[in-house]
Protein backbone atom coordinates (compact mmCIF):
# COMPACT_ATOMS: atom_id res chain seq x y z
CA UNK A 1 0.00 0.00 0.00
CA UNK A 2 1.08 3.50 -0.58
CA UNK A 3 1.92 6.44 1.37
CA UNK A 4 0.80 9.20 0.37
CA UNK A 5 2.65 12.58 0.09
CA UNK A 6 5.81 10.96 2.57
CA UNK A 7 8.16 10.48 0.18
CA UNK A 8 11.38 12.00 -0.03
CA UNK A 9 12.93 13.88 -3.22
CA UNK A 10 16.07 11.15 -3.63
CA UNK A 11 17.25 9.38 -6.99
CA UNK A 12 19.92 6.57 -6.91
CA UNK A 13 23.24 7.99 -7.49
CA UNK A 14 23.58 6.45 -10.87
CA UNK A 15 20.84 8.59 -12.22
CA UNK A 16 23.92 11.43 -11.54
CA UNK A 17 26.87 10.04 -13.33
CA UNK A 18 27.48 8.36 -16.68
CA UNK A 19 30.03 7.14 -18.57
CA UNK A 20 31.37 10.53 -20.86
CA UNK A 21 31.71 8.23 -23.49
CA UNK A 22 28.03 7.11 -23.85
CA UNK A 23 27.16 11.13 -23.36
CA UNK A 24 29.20 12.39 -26.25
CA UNK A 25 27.60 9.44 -28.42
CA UNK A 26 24.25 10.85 -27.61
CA UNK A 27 24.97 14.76 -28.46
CA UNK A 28 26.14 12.95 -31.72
CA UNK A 29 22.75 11.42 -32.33
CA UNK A 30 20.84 14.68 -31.16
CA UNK A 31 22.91 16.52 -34.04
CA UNK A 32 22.07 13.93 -36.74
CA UNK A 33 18.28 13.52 -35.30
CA UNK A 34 17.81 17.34 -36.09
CA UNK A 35 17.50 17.33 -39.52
CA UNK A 36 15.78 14.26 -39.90
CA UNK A 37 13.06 15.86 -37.52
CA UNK A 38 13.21 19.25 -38.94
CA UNK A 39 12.33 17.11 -42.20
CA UNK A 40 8.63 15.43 -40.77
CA UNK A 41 5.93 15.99 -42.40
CA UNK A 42 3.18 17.71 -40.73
CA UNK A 43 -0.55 16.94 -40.66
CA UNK A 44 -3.52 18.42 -38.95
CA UNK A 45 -4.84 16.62 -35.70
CA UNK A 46 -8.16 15.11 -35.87
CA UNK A 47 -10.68 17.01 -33.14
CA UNK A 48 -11.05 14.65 -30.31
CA UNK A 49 -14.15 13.64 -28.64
CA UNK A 50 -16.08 16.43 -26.66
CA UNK A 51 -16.18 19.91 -26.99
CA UNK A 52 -14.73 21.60 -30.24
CA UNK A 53 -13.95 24.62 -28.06
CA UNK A 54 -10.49 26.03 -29.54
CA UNK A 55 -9.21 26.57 -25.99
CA UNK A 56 -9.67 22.87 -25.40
CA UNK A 57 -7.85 21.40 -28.42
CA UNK A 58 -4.02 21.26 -28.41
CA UNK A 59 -2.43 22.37 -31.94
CA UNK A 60 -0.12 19.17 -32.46
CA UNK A 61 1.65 16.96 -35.29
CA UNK A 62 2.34 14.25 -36.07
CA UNK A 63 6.22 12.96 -35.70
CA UNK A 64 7.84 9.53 -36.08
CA UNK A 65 8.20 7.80 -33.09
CA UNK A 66 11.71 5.82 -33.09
CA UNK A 67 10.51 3.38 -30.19
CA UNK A 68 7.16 2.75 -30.63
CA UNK A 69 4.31 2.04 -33.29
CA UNK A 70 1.93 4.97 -31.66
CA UNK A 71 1.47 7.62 -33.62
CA UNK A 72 2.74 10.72 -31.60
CA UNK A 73 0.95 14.30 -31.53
CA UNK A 74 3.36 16.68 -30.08
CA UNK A 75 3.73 20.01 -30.26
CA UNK A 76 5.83 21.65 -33.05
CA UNK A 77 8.90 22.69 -30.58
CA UNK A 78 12.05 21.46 -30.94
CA UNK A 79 12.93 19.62 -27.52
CA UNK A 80 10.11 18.22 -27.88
CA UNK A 81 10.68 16.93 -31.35
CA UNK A 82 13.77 15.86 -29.95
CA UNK A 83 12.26 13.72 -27.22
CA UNK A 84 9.86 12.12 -29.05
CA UNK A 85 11.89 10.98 -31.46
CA UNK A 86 14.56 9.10 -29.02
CA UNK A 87 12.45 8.11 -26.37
CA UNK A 88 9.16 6.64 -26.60
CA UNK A 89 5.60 8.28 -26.09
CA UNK A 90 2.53 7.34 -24.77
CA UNK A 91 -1.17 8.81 -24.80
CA UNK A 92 -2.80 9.88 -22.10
CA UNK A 93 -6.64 10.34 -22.17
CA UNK A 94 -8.61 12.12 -19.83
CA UNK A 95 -12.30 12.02 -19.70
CA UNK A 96 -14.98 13.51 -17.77
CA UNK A 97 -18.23 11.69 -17.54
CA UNK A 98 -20.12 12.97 -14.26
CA UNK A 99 -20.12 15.45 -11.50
CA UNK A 100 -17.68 12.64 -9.10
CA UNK A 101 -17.20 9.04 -8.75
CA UNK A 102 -18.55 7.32 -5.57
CA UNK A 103 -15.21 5.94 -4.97
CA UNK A 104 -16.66 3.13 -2.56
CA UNK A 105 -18.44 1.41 -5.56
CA UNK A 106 -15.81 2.20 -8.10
CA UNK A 107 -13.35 0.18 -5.73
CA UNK A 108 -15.96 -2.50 -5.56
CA UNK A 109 -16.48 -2.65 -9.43
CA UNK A 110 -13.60 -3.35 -10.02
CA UNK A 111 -12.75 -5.74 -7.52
CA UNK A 112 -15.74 -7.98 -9.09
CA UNK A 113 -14.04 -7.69 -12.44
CA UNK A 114 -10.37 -8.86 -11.08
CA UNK A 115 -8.85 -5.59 -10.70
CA UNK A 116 -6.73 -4.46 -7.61
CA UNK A 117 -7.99 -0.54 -6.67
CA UNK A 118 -5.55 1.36 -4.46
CA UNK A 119 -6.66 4.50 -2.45
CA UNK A 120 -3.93 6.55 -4.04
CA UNK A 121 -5.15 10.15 -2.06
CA UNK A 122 -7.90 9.08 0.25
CA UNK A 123 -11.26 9.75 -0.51
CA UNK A 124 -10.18 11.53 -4.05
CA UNK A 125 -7.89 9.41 -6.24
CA UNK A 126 -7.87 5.74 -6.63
CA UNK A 127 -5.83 3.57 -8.98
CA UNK A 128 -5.16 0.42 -10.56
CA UNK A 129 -3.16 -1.26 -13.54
CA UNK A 130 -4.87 -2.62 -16.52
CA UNK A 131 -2.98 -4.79 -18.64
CA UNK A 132 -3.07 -4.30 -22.71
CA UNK A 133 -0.61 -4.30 -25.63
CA UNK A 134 1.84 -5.93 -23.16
CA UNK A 135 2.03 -2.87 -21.22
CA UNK A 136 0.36 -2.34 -17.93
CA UNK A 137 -1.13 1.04 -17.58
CA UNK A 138 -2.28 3.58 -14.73
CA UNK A 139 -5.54 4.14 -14.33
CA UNK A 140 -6.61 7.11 -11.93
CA UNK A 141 -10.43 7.70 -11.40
CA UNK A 142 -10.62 11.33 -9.66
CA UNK A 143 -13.82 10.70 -7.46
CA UNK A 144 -14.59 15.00 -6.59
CA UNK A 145 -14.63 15.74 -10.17
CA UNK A 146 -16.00 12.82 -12.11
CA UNK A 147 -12.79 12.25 -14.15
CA UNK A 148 -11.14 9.08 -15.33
CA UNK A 149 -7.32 9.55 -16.78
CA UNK A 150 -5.83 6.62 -18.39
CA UNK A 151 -1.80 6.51 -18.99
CA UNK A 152 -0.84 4.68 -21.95
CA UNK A 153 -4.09 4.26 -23.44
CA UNK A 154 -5.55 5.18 -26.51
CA UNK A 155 -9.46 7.31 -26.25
CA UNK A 156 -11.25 5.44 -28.37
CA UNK A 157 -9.79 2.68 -26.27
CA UNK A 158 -10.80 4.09 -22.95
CA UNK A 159 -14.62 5.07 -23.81
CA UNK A 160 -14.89 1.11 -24.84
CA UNK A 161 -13.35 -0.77 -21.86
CA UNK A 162 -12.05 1.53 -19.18
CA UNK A 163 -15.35 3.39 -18.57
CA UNK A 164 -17.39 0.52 -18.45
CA UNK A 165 -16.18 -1.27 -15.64
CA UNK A 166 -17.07 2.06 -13.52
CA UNK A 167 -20.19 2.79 -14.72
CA UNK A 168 -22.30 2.00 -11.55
CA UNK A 169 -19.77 4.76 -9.40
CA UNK A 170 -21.22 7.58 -11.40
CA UNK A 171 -22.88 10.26 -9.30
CA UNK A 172 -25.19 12.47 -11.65
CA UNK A 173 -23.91 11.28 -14.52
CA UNK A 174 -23.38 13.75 -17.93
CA UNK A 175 -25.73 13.19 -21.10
CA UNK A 176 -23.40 11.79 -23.67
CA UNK A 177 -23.26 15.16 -25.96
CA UNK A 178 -21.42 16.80 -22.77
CA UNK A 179 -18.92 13.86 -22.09
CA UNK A 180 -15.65 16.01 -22.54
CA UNK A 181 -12.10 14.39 -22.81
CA UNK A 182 -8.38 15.63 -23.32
CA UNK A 183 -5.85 13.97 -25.00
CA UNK A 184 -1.86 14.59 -24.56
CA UNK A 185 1.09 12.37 -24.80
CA UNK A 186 3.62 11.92 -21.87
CA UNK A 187 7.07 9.89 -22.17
CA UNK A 188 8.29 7.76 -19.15
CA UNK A 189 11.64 8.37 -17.44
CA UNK A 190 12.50 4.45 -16.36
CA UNK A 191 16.35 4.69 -16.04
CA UNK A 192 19.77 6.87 -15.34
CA UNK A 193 19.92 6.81 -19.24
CA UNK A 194 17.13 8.06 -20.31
CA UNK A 195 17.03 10.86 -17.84
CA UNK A 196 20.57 12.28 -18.83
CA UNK A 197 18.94 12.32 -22.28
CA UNK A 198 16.09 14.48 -20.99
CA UNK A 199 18.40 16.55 -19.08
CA UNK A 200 20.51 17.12 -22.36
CA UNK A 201 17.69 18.07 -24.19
CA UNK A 202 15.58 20.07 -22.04
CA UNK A 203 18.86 21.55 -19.67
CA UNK A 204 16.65 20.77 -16.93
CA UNK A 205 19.58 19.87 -13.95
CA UNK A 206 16.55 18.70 -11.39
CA UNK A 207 15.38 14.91 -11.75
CA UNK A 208 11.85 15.94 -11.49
CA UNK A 209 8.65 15.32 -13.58
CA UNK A 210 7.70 18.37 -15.57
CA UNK A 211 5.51 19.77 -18.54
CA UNK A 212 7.67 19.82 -21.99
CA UNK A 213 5.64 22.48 -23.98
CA UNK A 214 2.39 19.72 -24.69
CA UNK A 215 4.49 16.96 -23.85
CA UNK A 216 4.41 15.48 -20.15
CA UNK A 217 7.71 14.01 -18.49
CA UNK A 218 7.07 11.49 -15.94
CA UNK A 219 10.92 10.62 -13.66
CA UNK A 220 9.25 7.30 -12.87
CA UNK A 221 12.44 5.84 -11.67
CA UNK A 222 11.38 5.56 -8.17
CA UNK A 223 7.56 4.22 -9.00
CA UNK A 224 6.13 5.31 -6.21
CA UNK A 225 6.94 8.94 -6.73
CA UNK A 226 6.01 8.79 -10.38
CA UNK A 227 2.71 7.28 -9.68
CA UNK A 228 2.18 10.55 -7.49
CA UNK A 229 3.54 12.61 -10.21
CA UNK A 230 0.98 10.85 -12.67
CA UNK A 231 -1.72 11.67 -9.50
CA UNK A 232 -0.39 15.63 -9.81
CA UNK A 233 -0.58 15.90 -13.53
CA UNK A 234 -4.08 13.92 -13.66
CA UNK A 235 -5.67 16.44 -11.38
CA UNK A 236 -4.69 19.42 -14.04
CA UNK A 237 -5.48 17.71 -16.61
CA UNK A 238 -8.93 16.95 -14.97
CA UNK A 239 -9.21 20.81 -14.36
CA UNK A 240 -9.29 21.20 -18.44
CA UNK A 241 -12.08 18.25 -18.96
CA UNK A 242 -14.32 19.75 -16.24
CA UNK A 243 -14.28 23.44 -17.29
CA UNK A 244 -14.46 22.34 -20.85
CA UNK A 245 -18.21 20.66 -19.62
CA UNK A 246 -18.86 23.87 -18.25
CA UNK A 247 -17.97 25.55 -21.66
CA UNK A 248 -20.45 23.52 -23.32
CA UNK A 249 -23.10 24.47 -20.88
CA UNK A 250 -22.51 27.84 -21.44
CA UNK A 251 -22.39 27.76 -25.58
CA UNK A 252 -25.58 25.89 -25.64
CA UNK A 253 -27.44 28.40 -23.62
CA UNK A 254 -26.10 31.33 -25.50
CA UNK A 255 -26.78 29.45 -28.43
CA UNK A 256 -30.33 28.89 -27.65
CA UNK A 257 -30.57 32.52 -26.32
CA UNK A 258 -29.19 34.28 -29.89
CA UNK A 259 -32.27 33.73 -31.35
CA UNK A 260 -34.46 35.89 -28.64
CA UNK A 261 -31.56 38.48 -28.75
CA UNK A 262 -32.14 38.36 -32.53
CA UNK A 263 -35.56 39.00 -32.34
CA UNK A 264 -35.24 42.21 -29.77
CA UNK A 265 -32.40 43.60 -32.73
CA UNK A 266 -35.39 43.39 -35.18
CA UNK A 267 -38.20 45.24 -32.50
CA UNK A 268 -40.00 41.85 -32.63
CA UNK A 269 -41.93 40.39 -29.39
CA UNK A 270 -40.19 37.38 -27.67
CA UNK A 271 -42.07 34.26 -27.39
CA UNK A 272 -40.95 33.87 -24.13
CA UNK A 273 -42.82 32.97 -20.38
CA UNK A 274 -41.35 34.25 -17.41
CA UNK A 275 -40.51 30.91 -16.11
CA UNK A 276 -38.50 30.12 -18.77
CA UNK A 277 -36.61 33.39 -18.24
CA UNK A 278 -36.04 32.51 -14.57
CA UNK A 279 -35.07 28.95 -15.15
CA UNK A 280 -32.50 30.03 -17.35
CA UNK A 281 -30.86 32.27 -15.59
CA UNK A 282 -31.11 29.66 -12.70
CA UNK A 283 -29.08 27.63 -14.80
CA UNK A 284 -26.49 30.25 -15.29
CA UNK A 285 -26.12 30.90 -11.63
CA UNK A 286 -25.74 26.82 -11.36
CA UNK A 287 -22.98 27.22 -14.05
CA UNK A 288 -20.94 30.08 -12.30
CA UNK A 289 -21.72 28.75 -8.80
CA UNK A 290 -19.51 25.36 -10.27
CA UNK A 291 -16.90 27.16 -11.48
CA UNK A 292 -16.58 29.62 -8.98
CA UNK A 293 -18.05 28.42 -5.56
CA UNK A 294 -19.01 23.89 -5.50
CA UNK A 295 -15.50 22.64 -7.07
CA UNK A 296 -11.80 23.88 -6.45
CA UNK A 297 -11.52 25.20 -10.35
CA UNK A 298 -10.16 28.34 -9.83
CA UNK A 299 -7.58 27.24 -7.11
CA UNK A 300 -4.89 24.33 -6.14
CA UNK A 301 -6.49 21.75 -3.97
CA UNK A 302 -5.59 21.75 -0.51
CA UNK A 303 -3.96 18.62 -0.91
CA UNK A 304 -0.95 19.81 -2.96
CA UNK A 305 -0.18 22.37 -0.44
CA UNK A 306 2.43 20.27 1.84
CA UNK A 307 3.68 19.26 -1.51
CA UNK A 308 5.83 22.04 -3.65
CA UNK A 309 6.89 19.49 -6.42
CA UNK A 310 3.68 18.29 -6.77
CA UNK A 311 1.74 21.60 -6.91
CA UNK A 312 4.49 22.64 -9.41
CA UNK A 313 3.54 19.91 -11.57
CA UNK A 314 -0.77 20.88 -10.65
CA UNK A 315 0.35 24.23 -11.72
CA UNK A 316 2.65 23.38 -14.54
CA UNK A 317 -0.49 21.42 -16.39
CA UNK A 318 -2.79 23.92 -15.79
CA UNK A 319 -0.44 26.53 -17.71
CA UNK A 320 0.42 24.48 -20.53
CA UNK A 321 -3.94 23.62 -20.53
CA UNK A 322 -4.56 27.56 -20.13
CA UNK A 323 -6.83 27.14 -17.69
CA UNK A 324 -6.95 30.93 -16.03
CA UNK A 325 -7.64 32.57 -19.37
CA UNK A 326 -10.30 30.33 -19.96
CA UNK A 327 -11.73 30.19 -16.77
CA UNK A 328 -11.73 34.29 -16.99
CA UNK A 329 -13.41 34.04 -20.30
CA UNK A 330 -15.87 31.77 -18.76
CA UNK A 331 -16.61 34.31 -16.61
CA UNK A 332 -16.97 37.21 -18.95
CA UNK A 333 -19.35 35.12 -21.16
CA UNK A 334 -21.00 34.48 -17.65
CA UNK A 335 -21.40 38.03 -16.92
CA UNK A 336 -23.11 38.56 -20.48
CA UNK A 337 -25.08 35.62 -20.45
CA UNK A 338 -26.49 37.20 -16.87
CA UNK A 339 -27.18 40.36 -18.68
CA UNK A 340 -29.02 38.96 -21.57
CA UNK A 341 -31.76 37.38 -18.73
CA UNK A 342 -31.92 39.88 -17.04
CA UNK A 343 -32.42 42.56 -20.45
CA UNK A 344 -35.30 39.87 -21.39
CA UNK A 345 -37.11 39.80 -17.50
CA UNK A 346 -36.91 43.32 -18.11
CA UNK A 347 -39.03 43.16 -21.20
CA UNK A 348 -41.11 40.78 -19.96
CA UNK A 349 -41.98 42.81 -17.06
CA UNK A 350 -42.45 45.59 -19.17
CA UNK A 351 -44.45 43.66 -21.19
CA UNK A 352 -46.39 43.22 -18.01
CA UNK A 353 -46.97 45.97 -16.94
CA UNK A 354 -48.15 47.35 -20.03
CA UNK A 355 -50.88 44.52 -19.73
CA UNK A 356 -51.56 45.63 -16.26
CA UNK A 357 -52.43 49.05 -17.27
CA UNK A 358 -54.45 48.20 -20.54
CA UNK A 359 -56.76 46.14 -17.77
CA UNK A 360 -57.24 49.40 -16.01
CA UNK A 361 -57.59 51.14 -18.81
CA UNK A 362 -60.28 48.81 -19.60
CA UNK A 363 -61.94 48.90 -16.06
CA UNK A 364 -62.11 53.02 -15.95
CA UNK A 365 -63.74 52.77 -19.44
CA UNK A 366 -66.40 50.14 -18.33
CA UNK A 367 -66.52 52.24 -15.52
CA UNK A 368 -67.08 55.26 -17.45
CA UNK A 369 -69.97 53.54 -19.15
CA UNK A 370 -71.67 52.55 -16.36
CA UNK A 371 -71.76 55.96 -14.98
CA UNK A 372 -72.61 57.50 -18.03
CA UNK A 373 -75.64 55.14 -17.96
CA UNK A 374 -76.55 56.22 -14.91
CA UNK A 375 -76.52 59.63 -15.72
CA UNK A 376 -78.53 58.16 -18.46
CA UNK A 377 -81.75 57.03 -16.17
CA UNK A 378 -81.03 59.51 -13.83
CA UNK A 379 -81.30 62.96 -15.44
CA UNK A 380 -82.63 62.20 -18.91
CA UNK A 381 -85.36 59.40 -18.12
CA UNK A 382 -86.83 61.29 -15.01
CA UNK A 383 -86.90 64.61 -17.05
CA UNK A 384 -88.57 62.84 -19.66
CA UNK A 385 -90.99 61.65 -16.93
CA UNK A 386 -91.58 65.31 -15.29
CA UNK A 387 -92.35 66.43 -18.67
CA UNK A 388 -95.11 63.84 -19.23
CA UNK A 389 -96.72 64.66 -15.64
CA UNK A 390 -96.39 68.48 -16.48
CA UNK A 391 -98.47 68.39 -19.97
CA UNK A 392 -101.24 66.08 -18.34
């Protein structure tokens, strides 16, 4: 069983020193690698599952991978060129299908289907390897936001046998059109070698996991540590999936609102009823209030806090994700989308009250008929009458 957040920040001492030889044979290869990957040809990414929110999608190519048959997407940069072609990447696919995870019956799941779940940070992150492609691979399920992030594995992959054996742990589960998922490729740091390549490349003198422009570097020499690290980049990464459900909240209201803003442009009445009006703008409030005040969005989970390298790496993710511009563009559209309800309550009560005072315009006039009626019997009926009774 783990321990979480008690280890110590120490690496073998053969992850320090190796042979010069071996060292000047890979700045050889680095030299000879750059043309060849200055030479790859470049192809637009396919849009992944979810939202097609620009801020969500990564812009990526595709680069030969040296070590391994997957077909990399990294970004154009040129360490990262560099790492992908000598060492060898992996996706990673996040996916958020619900508000959380009851992490009780996710652990039970998937003990009836043969898997060992570990309590990785108790109460919010469990894990357990699943075995494919003679590989095993981590699987975190983040129970407070609903998220599922699978190392090593493919999407299409994930949304056909990961997700299934958890299905019974979702709490308020997401219609399938608001399912949102992230995909970005990591490389794994396994030995001394491989991490004086990194070092080379990057000029990164600190043994730690870290965020490579899109590309994320996992030191899992100790595997312990790097199964925390995974835990630390997994919750950023989550941070992207869940505000990109929000995102899609938000465009389908403002979607569905255009056309009543359309129709105010053009002087028109809105078909609306004032309970639409207020359920909508309920549901804005329900947006900003999980963004803002039900989740920890917009700051680091207390968790990290006795943690710097981990919180780094929280932080790190969210940069590279851009999750405080969007989150303050959320916001802003927020603010609009409040305005816009409350610009068509205002008609509607206008509306209203216009009616109100066409009823008592109505009223005085009926009033003003009876009256005159009255008048009617009273003065010109009796005269009529005194005038009869004076010529008899």
């Amino acid at each position: 069983m783990l321990r979480c957040f008690t280890f110590s920040r120490t690496f073998p001492t053969n992850v320090q020193l190796l042979v010069p030889k071996r060292i000047l044979s890979f700045t050889v290869k680095i030299l000879q690698a750059n043309n060849e990957i200055g030479t790859s040809k470049v192809r637009s990414v396919k849009v992944p599952r979810g939202s097609l929110s620009a801020a969500k999608n990564l812009r990526r190519s595709f680069l030969p991978n040296k070590k391994g048959t997957h077909s990399q997407m990294v970004v154009n940069n040129p360490n990262t060129n560099k790492l992908a072609y000598f060492l060898k990447t992996k996706p990673c696919t996040t996916v958020t299908t619900s508000e959380s995870y009851d992490l009780n019956k996710v652990i039970s799941s998937l003990n009836a289907s043969g898997y060992h779940a570990i309590s990785l940070v108790p109460d919010e992150i469990i894990t357990f390897k699943y075995f494919y492609n003679g590989c095993h691979s981590d699987i975190m399920v983040l129970g407070n936001s609903g998220t599922v992030v699978a190392w090593g594995l493919e999407e299409s992959f994930v949304f056909e046998n990961i997700l299934p054996l958890i299905e019974h742990g979702r709490v308020n589960p997401l219609t399938e059109e608001c399912v949102e998922s992230e995909d970005l490729d990591f490389l794994q740091v396994e030995n001394a070698e491989d991490l004086e390549k990194v070092r080379q490349i990057t000029n990164r003198s600190a043994p730690e996991s870290f965020v490579e422009g899109d590309l994320i570097i996992v030191n899992a020499i100790d595997s312990d540590l790097g199964l925390l690290d995974k835990a630390a980049f997994s919750s950023g990464m989550s941070r992207s999936t869940r505000l990109a459900v929000l995102e899609h909240l938000l465009e389908a209201h403002i979607e569905k609102s255009r056309k009543f803003t359309e129709l105010l442009s053009q002087g028109k009445k809105l078909s609306l009823t004032e309970s639409e009006v207020l359920q909508s703008t309920g549901s804005l409030f329900l947006i900003r209030g999980k963004l803002n005040l039900y989740s920890e969005l917009i700051e680091t989970p207390d968790l990290y806090w006795s943690e710097p390298q981990l919180e780094r790496i929280y932080k790190q993710m969210s940069r590279s994700l851009d999750i405080q511009p969007r989150i303050s563009i959320l916001n802003t559209k927020l603010d609009y989308a409040t305005e816009e309800s409350r610009a068509f309550m205002a008609v509607l009560n206008e509306k209203k009250s216009t009616h109100l005072e066409w009823i008592i315009i109505y009223l005085i006039t009926v009033e003003v008929f009876f009256e005159l009626h009255h008048y009617y019997e009273r003065y010109w009926v009796d005269s009529k009458e005194d005038c009869v009774r004076t010529t008899s």
